[in-house]
C-alpha atoms as a PDB file:
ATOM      1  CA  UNK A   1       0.000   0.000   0.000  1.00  0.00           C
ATOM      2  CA  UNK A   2       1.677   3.719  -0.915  1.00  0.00           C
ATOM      3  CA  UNK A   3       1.526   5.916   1.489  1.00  0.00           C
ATOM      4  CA  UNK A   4       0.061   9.563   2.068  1.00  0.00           C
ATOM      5  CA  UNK A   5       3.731  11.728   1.700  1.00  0.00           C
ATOM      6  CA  UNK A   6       1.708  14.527   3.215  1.00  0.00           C
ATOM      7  CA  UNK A   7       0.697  12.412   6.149  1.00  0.00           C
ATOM      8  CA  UNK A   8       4.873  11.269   6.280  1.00  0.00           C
ATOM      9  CA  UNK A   9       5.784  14.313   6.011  1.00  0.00           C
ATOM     10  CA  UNK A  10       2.890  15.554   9.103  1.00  0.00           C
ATOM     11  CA  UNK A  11       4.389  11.995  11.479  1.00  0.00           C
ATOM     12  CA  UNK A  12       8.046  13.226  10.996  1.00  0.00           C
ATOM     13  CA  UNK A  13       7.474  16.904  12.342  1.00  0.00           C
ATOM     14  CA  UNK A  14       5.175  15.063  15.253  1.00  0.00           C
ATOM     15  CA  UNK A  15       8.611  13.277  16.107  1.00  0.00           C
ATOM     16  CA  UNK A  16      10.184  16.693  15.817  1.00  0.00           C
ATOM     17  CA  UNK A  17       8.001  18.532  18.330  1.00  0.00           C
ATOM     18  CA  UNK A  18       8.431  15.642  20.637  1.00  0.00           C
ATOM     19  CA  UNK A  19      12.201  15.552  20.125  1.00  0.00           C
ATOM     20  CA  UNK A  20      12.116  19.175  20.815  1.00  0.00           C
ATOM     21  CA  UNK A  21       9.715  18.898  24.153  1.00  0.00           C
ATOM     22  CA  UNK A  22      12.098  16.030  25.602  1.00  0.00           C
ATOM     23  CA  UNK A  23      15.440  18.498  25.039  1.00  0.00           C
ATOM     24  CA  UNK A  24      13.489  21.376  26.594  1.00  0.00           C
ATOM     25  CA  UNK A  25      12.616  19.034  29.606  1.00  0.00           C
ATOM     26  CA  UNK A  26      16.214  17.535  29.746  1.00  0.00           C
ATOM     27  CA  UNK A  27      17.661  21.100  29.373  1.00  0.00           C
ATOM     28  CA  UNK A  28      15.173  21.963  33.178  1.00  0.00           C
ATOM     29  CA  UNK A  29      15.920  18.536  34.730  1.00  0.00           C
ATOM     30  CA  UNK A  30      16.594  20.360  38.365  1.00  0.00           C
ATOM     31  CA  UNK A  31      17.992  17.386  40.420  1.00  0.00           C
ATOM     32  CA  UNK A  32      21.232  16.694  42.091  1.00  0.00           C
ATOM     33  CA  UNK A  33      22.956  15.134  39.097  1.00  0.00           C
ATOM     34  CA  UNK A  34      22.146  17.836  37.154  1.00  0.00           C
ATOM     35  CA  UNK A  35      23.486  20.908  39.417  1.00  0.00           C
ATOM     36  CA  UNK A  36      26.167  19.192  40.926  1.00  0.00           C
ATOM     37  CA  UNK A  37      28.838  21.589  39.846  1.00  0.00           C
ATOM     38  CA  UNK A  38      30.412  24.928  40.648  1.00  0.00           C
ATOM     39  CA  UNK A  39      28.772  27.454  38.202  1.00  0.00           C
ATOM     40  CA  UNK A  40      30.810  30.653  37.896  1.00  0.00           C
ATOM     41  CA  UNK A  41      29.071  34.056  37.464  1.00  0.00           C
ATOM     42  CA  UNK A  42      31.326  36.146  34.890  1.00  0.00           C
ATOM     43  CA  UNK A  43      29.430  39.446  35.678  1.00  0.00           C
ATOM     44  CA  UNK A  44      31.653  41.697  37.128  1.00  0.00           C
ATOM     45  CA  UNK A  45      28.706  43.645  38.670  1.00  0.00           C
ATOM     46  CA  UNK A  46      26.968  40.347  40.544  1.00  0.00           C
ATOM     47  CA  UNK A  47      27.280  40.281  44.173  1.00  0.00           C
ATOM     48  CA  UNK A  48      28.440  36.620  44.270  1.00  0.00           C
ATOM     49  CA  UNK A  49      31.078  34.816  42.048  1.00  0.00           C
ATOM     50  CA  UNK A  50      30.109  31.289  42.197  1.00  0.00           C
ATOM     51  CA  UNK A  51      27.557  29.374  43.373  1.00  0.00           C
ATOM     52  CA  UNK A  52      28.756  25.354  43.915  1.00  0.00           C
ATOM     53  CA  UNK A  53      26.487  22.240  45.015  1.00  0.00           C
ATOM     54  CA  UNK A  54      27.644  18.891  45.878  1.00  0.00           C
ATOM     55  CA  UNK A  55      25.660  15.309  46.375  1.00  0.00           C
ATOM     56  CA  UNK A  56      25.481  15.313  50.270  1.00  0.00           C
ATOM     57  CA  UNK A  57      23.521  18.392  50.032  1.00  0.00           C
ATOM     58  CA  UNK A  58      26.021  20.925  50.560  1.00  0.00           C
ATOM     59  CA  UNK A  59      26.389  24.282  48.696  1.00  0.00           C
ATOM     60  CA  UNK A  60      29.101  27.077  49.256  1.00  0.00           C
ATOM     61  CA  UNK A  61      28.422  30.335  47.606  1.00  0.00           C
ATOM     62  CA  UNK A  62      31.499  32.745  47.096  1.00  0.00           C
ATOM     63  CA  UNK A  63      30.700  36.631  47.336  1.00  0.00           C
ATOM     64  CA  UNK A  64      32.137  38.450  44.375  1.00  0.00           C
ATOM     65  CA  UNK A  65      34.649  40.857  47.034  1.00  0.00           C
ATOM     66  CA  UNK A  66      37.614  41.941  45.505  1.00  0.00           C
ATOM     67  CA  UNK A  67      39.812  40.319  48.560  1.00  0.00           C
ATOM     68  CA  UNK A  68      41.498  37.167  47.409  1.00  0.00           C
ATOM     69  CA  UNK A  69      40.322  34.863  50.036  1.00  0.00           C
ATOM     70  CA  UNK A  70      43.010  32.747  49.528  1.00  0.00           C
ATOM     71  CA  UNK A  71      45.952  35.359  49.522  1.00  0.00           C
ATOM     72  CA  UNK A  72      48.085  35.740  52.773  1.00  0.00           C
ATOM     73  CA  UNK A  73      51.624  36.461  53.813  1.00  0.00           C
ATOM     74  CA  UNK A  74      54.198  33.748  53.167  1.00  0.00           C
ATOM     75  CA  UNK A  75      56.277  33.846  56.218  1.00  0.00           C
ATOM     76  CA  UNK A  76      53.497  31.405  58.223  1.00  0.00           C
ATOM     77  CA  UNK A  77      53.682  27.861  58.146  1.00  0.00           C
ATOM     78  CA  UNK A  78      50.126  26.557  57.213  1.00  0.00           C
ATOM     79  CA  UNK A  79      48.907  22.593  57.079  1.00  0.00           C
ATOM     80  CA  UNK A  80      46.106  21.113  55.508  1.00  0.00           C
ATOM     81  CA  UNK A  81      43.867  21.645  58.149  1.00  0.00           C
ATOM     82  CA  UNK A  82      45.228  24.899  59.909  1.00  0.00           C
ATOM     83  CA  UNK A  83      45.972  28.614  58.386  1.00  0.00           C
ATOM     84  CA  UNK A  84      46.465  31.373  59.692  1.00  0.00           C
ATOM     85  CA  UNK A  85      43.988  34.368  59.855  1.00  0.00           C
ATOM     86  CA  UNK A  86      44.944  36.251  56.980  1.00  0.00           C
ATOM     87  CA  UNK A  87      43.501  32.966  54.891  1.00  0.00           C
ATOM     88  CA  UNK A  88      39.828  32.718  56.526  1.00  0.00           C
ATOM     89  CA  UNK A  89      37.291  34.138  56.298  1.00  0.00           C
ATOM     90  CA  UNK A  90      34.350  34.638  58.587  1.00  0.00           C
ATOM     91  CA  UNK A  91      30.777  32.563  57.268  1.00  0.00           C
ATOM     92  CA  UNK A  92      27.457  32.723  58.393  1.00  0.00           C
ATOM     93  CA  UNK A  93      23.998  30.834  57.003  1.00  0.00           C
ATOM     94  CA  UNK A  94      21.816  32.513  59.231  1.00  0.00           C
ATOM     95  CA  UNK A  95      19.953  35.155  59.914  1.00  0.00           C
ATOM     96  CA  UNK A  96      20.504  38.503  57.902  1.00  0.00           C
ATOM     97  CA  UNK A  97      24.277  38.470  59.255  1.00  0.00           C
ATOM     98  CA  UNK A  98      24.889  35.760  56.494  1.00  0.00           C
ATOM     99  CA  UNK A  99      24.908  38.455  53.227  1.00  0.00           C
ATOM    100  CA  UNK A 100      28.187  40.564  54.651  1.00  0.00           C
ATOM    101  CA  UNK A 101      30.167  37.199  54.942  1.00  0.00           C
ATOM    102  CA  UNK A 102      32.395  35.811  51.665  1.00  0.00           C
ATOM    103  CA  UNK A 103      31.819  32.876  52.216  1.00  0.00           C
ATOM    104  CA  UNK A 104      28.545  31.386  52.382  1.00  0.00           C
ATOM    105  CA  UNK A 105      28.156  27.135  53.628  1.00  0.00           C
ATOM    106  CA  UNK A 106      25.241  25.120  54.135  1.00  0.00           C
ATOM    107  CA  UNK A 107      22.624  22.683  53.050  1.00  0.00           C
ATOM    108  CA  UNK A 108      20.383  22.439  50.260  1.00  0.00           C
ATOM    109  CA  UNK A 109      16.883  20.771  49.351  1.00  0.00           C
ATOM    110  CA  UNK A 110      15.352  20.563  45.864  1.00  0.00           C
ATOM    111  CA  UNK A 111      11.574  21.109  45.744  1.00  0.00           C
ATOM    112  CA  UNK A 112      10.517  21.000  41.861  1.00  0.00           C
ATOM    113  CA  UNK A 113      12.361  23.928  40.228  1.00  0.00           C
ATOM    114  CA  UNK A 114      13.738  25.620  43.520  1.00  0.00           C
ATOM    115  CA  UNK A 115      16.758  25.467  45.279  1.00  0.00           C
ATOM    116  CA  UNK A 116      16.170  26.166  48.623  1.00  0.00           C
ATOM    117  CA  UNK A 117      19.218  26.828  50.612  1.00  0.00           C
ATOM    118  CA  UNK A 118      18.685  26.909  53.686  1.00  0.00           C
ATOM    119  CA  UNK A 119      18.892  30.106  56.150  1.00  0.00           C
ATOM    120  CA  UNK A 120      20.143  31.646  52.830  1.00  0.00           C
ATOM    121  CA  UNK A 121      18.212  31.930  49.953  1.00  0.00           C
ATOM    122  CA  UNK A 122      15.235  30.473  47.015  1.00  0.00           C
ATOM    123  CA  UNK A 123      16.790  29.942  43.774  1.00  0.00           C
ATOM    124  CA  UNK A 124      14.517  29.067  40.798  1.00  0.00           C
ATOM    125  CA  UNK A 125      15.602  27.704  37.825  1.00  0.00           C
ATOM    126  CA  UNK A 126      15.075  29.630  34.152  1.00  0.00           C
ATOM    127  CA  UNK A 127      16.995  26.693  32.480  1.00  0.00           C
ATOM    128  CA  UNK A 128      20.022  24.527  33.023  1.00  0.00           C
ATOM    129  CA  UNK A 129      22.391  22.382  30.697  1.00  0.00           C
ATOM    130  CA  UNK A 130      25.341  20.814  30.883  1.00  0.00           C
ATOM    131  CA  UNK A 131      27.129  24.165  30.232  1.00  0.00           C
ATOM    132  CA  UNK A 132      24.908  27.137  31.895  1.00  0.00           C
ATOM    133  CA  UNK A 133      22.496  27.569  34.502  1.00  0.00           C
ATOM    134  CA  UNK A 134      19.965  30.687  34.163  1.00  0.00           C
ATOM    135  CA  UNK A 135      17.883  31.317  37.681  1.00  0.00           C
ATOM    136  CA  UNK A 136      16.793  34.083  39.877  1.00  0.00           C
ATOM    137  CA  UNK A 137      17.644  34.064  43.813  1.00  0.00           C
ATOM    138  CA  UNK A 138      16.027  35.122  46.375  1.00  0.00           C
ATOM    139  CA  UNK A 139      17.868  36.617  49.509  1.00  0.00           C
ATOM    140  CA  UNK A 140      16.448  35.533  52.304  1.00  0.00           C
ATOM    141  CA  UNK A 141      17.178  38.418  54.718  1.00  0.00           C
ATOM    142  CA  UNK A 142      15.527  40.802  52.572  1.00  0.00           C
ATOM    143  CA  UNK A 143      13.589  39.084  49.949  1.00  0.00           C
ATOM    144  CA  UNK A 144      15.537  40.934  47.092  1.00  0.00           C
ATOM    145  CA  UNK A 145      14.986  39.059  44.302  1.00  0.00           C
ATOM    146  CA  UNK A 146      17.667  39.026  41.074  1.00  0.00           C
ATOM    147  CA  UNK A 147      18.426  36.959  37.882  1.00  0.00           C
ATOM    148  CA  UNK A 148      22.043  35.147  37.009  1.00  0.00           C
ATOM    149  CA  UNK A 149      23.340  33.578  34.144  1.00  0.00           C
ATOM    150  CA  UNK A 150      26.382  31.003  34.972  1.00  0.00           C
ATOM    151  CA  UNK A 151      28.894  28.688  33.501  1.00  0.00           C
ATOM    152  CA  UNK A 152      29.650  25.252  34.407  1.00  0.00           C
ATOM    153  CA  UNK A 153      33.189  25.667  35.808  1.00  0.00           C
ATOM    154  CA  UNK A 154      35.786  23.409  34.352  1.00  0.00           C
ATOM    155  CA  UNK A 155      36.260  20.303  36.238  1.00  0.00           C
ATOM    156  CA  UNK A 156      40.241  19.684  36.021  1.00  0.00           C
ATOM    157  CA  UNK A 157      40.367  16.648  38.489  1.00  0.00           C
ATOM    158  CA  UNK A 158      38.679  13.730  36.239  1.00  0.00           C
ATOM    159  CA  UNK A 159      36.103  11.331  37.921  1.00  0.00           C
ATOM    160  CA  UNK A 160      37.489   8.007  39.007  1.00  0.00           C
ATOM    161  CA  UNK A 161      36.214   5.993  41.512  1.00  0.00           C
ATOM    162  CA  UNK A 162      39.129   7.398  44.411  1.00  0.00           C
ATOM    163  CA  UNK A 163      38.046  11.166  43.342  1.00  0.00           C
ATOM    164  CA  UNK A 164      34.055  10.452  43.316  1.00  0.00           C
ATOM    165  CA  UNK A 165      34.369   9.249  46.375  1.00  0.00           C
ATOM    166  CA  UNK A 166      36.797  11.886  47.848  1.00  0.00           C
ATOM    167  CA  UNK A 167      34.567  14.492  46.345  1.00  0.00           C
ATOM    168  CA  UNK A 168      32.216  14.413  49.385  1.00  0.00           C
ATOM    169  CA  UNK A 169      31.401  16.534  52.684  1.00  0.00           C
ATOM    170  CA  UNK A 170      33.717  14.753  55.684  1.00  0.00           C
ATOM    171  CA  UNK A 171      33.664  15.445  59.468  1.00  0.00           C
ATOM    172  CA  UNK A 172      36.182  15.059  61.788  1.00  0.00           C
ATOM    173  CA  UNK A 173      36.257  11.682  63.604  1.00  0.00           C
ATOM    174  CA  UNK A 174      39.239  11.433  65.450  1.00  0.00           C
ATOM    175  CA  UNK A 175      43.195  12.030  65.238  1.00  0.00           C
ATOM    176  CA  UNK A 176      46.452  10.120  66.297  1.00  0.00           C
ATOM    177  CA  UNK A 177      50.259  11.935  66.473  1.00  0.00           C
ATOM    178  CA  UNK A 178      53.284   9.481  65.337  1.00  0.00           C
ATOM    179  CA  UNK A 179      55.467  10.918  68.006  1.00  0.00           C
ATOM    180  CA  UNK A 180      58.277   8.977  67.431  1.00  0.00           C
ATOM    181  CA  UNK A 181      58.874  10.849  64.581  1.00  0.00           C
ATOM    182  CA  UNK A 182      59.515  13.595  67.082  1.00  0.00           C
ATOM    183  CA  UNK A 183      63.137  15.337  67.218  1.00  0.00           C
ATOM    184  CA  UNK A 184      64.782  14.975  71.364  1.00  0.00           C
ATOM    185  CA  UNK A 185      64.893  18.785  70.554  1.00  0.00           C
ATOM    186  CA  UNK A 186      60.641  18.821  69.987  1.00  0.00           C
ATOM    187  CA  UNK A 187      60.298  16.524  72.759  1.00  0.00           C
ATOM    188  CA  UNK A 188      62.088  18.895  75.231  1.00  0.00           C
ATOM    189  CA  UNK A 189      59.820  21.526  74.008  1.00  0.00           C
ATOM    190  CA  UNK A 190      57.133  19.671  74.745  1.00  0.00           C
ATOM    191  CA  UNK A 191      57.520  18.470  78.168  1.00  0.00           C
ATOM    192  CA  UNK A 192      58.748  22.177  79.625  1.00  0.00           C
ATOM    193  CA  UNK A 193      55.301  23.355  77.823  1.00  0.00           C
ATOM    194  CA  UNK A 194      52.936  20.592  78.993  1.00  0.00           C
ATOM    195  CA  UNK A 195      55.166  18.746  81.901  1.00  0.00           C
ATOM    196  CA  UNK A 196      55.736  14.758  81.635  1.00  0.00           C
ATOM    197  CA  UNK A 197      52.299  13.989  79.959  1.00  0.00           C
ATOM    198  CA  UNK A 198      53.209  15.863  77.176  1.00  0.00           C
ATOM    199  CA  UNK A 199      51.881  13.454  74.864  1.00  0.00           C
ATOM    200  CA  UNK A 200      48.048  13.325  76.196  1.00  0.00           C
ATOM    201  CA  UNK A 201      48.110  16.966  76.693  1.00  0.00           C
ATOM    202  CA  UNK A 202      48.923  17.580  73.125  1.00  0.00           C
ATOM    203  CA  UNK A 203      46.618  15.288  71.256  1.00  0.00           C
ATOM    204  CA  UNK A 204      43.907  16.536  73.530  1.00  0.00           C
ATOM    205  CA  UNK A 205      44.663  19.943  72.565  1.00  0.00           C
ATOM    206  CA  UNK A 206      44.733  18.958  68.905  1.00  0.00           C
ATOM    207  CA  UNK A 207      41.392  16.719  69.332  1.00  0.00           C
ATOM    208  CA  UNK A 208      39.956  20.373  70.861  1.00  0.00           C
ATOM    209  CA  UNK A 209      40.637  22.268  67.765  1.00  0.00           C
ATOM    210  CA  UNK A 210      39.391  19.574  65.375  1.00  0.00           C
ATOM    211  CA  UNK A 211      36.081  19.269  66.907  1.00  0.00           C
ATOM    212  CA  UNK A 212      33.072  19.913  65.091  1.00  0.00           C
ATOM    213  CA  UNK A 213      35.743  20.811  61.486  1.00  0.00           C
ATOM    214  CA  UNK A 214      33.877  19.596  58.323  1.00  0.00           C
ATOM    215  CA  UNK A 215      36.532  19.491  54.977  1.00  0.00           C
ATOM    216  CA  UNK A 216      34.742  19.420  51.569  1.00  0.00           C
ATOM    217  CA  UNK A 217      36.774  18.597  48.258  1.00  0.00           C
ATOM    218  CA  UNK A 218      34.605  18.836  44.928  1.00  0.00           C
ATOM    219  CA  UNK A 219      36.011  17.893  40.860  1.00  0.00           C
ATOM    220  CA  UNK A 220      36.074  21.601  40.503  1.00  0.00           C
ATOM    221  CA  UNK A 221      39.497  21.603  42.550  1.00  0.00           C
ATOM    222  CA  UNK A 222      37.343  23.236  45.409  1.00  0.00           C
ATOM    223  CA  UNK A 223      38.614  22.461  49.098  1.00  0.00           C
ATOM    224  CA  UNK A 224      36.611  23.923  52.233  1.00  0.00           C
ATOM    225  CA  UNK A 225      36.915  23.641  55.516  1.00  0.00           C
ATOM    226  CA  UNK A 226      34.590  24.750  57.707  1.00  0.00           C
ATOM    227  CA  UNK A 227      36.000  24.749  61.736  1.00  0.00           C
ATOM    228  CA  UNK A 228      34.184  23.998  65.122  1.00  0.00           C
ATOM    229  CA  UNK A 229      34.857  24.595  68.414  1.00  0.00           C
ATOM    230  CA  UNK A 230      36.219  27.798  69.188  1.00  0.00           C
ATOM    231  CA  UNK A 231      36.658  28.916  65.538  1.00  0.00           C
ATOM    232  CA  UNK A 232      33.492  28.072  64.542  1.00  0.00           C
ATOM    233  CA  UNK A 233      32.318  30.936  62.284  1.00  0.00           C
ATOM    234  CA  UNK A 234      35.362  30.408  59.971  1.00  0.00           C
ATOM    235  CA  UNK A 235      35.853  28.987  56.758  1.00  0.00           C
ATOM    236  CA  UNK A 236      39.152  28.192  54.753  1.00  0.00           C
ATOM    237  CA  UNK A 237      38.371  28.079  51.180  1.00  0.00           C
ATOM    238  CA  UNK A 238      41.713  26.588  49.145  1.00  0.00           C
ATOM    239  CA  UNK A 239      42.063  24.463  46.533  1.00  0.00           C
ATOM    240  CA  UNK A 240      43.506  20.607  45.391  1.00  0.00           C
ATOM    241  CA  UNK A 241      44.621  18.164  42.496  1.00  0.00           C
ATOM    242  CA  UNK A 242      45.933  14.823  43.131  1.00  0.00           C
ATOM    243  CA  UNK A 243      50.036  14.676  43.527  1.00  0.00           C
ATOM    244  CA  UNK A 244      50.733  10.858  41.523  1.00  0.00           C
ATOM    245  CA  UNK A 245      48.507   8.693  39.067  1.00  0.00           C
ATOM    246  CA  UNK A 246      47.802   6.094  41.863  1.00  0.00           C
ATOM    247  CA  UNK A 247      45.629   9.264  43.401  1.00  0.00           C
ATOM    248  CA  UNK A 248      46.860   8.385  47.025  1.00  0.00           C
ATOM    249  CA  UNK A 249      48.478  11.704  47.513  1.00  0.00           C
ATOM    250  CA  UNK A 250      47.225  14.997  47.501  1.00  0.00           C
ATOM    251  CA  UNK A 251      48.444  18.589  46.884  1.00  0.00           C
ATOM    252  CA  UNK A 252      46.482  21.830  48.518  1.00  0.00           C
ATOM    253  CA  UNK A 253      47.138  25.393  47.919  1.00  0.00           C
ATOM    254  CA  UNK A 254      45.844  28.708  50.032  1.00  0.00           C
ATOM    255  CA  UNK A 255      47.080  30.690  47.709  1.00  0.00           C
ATOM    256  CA  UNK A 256      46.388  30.095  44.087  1.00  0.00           C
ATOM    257  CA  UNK A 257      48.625  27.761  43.309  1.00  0.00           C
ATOM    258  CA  UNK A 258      51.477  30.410  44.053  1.00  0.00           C
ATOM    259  CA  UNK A 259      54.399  30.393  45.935  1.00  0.00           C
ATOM    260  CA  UNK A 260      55.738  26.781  47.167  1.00  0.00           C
ATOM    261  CA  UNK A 261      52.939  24.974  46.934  1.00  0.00           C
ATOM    262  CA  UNK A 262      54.934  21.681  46.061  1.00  0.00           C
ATOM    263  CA  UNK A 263      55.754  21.588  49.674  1.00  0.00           C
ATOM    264  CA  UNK A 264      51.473  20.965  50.545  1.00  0.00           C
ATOM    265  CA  UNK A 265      50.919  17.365  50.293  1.00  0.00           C
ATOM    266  CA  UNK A 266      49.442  14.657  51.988  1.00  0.00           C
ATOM    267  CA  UNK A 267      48.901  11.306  51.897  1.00  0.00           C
ATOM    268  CA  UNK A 268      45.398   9.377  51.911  1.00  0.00           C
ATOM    269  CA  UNK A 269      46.217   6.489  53.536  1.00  0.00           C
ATOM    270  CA  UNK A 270      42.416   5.140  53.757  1.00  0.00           C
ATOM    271  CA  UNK A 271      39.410   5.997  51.428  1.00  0.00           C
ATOM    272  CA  UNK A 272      36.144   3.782  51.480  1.00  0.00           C
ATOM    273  CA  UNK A 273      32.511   5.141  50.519  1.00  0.00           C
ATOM    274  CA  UNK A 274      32.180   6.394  54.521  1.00  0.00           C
ATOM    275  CA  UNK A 275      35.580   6.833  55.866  1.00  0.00           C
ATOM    276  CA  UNK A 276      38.814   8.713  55.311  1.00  0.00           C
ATOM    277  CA  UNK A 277      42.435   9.170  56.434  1.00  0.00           C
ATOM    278  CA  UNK A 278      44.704  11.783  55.224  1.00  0.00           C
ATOM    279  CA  UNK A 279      48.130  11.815  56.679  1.00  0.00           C
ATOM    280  CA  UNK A 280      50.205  15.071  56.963  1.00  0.00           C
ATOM    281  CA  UNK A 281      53.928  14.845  58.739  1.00  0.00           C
ATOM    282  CA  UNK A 282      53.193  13.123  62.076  1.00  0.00           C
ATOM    283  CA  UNK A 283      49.458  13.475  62.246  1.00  0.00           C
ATOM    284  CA  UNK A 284      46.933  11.433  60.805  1.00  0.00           C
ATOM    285  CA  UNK A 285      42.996  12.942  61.115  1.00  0.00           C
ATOM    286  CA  UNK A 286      40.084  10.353  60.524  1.00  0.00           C
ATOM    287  CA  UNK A 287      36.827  11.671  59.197  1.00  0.00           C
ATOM    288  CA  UNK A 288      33.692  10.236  58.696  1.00  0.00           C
ATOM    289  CA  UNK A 289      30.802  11.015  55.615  1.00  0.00           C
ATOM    290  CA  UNK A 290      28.586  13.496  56.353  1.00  0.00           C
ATOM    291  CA  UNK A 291      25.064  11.779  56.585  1.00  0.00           C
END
């Protein structure tokens, strides 16, 4: 039997339209997969620079401040986990205090085509690919309401199954000091500062600073950490890259990947879906997923 060409021709722009409607829908799929990414606001005249989500529910939005939050004098010896003042800054999610911080920390929720995050803001989503991600947002505080176009940052640190599952939100579990690596001249320090149980007194004090610190690493070469305990309030925003193919070492920078920044690196000596171990000189921090 021949067919119709004019009812061909009417089926194949039917398939069109369709084709069309499923791109539109794939192009405003709002879901974690799909905004799982630091998107970068190029605008010069935007209030923030970035806005960044991750899977456990965690966003960090960057103010656009002309301070480098990662510059600071060279002089101070800084570890992965510690730096000095100069390097953090001071972030709040609550309350109308939170818009005169840089750095902004917290959890999200997805609720159709919102982003709600939490004590901070309602962003609603004009359209998202794999490249850009239109949306207004909604400040919480004041209920100032503005439109952003951003683009998908590159992601320099390729997925593998070590990164994906480095690439999460970790808090501090616990902490143990190889002090046999210890110099007699560090040990004599010790004891005239603490007295003959030096070596309790000093991982207690190091336990003390540690509690309540959260560390995030994300593909984008983002590394936060977000401190407890008597600095809580601050946030040290740096970034990372892996130091060797077998992606068991690590290299951090404060500063930009400037100055001697060869000398950062640690060693992961455990990684499983819920638990990690980085390693840095004589101290080795446990953390466990954030859940």
């Amino acid at each position: 039997m021949t067919k119709n060409p004019i009812y061909l021709l009417v089926l194949a722009l039917g398939f069109a339209f369709v084709t069309c409607d499923k791109d539109k829908e794939s192009d405003n799929d709002v879901s974690i997969n799909t905004i799982s990414a630091k998107w970068e606001i190029s605008d010069s005249n935007s209030p923030y620079a970035s806005f960044e989500f991750n899977k456990d529910g965690n966003y960090i939005v960057v103010r656009n401040v002309e301070t480098n939050l990662r510059s600071l004098s060279i002089s101070s010896k800084n570890s992965l986990l510690k730096n000095n003042s100069t390097k953090v800054a001071k972030t709040r999610s609550s309350e109308s205090e939170s818009n005169l911080f840089p750095i902004l920390f917290g959890t999200y929720r997805i609720e159709a085509n919102k982003i709600i995050l939490v004590a901070f803001g309602v962003i609603e989503v004009i359209s998202i690919s794999s490249e850009e991600f239109s949306f207004s947002f909604t400040l919480e505080s004041t209920g100032e309401k503005k439109n952003f176009v951003a683009a998908k940052s590159d992601e320099p640190i390729s997925s593998s199954s070590r990164t994906d599952m480095l690439c999460r939100t970790w808090n501090f579990d616990d902490l143990t000091i190889d002090f046999n690596s210890f110099s007699q001249e560090d040990i004599d320090d010790f004891k005239a500062e603490y007295g003959e149980d030096w070596q309790n007194k000093l991982e207690q004090e190091e336990r003390e600073f540690m509690q309540g610190l959260t560390v995030l690493f994300s593909r984008a070469g983002t590394y936060l950490v977000i401190y407890g305990g008597e600095r809580k309030g601050e946030t040290g925003l740096a970034e990372w890259k892996w130091a060797n193919s077998q992606e068991t070492r690590l290299y951090y920078s404060w500063d930009n990947w400037e100055y001697d920044w060869e000398d950062n690196i640690v060693t992961i000596t455990d990684l499983k879906s819920t638990s990690l171990a980085i390693q840095e000189g004589e101290v080795t921090w446990f953390f466990r997923l954030n859940q």
